[in-house]
Protein backbone atom coordinates (compact mmCIF):
# COMPACT_ATOMS: atom_id res chain seq x y z
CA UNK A 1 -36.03 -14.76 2.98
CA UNK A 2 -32.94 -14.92 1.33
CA UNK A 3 -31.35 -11.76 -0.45
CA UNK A 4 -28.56 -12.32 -2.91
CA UNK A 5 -26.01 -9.63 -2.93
CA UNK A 6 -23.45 -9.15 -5.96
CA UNK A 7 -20.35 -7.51 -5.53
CA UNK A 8 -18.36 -6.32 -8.87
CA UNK A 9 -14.83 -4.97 -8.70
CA UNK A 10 -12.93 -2.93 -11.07
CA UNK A 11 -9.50 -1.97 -12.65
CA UNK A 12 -6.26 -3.94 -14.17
CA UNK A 13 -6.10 -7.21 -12.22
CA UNK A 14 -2.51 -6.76 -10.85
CA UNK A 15 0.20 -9.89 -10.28
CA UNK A 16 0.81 -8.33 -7.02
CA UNK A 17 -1.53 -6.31 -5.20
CA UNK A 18 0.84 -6.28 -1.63
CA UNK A 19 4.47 -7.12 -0.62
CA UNK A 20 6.57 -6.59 2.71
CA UNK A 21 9.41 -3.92 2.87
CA UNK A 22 12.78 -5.07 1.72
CA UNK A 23 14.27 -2.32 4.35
CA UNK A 24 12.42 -0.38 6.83
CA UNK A 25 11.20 2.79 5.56
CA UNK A 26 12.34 5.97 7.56
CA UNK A 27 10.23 9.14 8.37
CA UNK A 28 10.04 11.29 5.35
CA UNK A 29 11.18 8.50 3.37
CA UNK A 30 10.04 9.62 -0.57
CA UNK A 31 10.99 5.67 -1.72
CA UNK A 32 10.29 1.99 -0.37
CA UNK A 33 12.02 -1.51 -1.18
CA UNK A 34 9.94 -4.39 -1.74
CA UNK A 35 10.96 -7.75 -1.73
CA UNK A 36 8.79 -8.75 -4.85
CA UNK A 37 8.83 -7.03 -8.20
CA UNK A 38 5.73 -5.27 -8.20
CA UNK A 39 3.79 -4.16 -11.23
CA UNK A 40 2.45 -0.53 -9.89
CA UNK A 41 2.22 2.25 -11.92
CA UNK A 42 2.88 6.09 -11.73
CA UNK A 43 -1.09 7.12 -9.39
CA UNK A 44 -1.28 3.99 -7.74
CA UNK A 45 -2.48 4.26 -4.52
CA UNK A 46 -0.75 2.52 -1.57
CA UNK A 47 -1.42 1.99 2.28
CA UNK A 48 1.82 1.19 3.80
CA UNK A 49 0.80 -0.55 6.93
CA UNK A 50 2.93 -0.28 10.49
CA UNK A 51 4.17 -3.78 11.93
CA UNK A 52 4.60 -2.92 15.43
CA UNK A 53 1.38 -4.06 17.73
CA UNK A 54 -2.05 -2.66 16.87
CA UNK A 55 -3.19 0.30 17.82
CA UNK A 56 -6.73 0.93 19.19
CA UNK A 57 -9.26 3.79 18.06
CA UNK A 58 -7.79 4.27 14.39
CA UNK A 59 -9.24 6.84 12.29
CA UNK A 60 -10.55 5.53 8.27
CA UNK A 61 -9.68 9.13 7.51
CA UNK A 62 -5.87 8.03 9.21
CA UNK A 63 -5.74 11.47 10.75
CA UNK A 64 -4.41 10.05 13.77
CA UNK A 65 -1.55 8.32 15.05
CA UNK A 66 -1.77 5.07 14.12
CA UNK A 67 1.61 5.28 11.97
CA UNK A 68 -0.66 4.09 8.58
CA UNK A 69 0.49 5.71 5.96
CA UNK A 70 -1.31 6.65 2.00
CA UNK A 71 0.67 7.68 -0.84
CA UNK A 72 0.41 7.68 -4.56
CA UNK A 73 3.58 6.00 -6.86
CA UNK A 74 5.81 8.61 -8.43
CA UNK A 75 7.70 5.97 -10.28
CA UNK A 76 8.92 2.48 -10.27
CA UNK A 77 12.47 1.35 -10.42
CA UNK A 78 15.06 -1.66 -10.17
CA UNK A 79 12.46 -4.10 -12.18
CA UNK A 80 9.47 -2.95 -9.87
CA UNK A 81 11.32 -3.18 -6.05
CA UNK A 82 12.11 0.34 -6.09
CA UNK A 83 9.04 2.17 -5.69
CA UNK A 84 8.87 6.02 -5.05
CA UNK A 85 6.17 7.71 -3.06
C-alpha cells in the first residue's frame, strides 16, 4: 500500500536562510558577522551552530553542553552582516 504524505511549509521565503560567521563569536557575544548580507528581521529565530567536532548525546531542548546556541534578532546592521542577538 502506498501512503502519500504532503508536507506544507510556511512564512516569507527568505534569500538567505543560513551563512557562516565573518569572525568568531565570543561568549556573551550580543552581535554576529556574517559573510553574506542576510535579510533577517527584528524576532527571527536563529541556531548558531558550533564548528568544532560533534558532540554525542545532544539535547533538542539544547539544555546541555553541546555549545548550540538559539537567539532571536534584535536588529540588523551594515546592509544585513551585522546582526544583533
Amino acid at each position: 500500500m502506498t501512503e502519500l504524505m504532503l508536507h506544507q511549509m510556511h512564512g516569507k521565503e527568505l534569500k538567505y536562510t543560513w551563512s557562516q560567521l565573518a569572525m568568531t563569536a565570543q561568549a556573551g557575544a550580543t552581535s554576529i558577522t556574517v559573510i553574506d548580507p542576510v535579510d533577517w528581521e527584528v524576532g527571527d529565530h536563529l541556531v548558531i551552530a558550533p564548528t568544532d567536532k560533534a558532540t554525542r548525546d545532544c539535547r533538542s531542548d539544547r539544555r546541555d553542553t553541546c555549545q548550540t546556541e538559539e537567539r532571536l534578532v534584535t536588529a540588523v546592521r551594515q546592509s544585513g552582516t551585522q546582526t544583533e542577538i
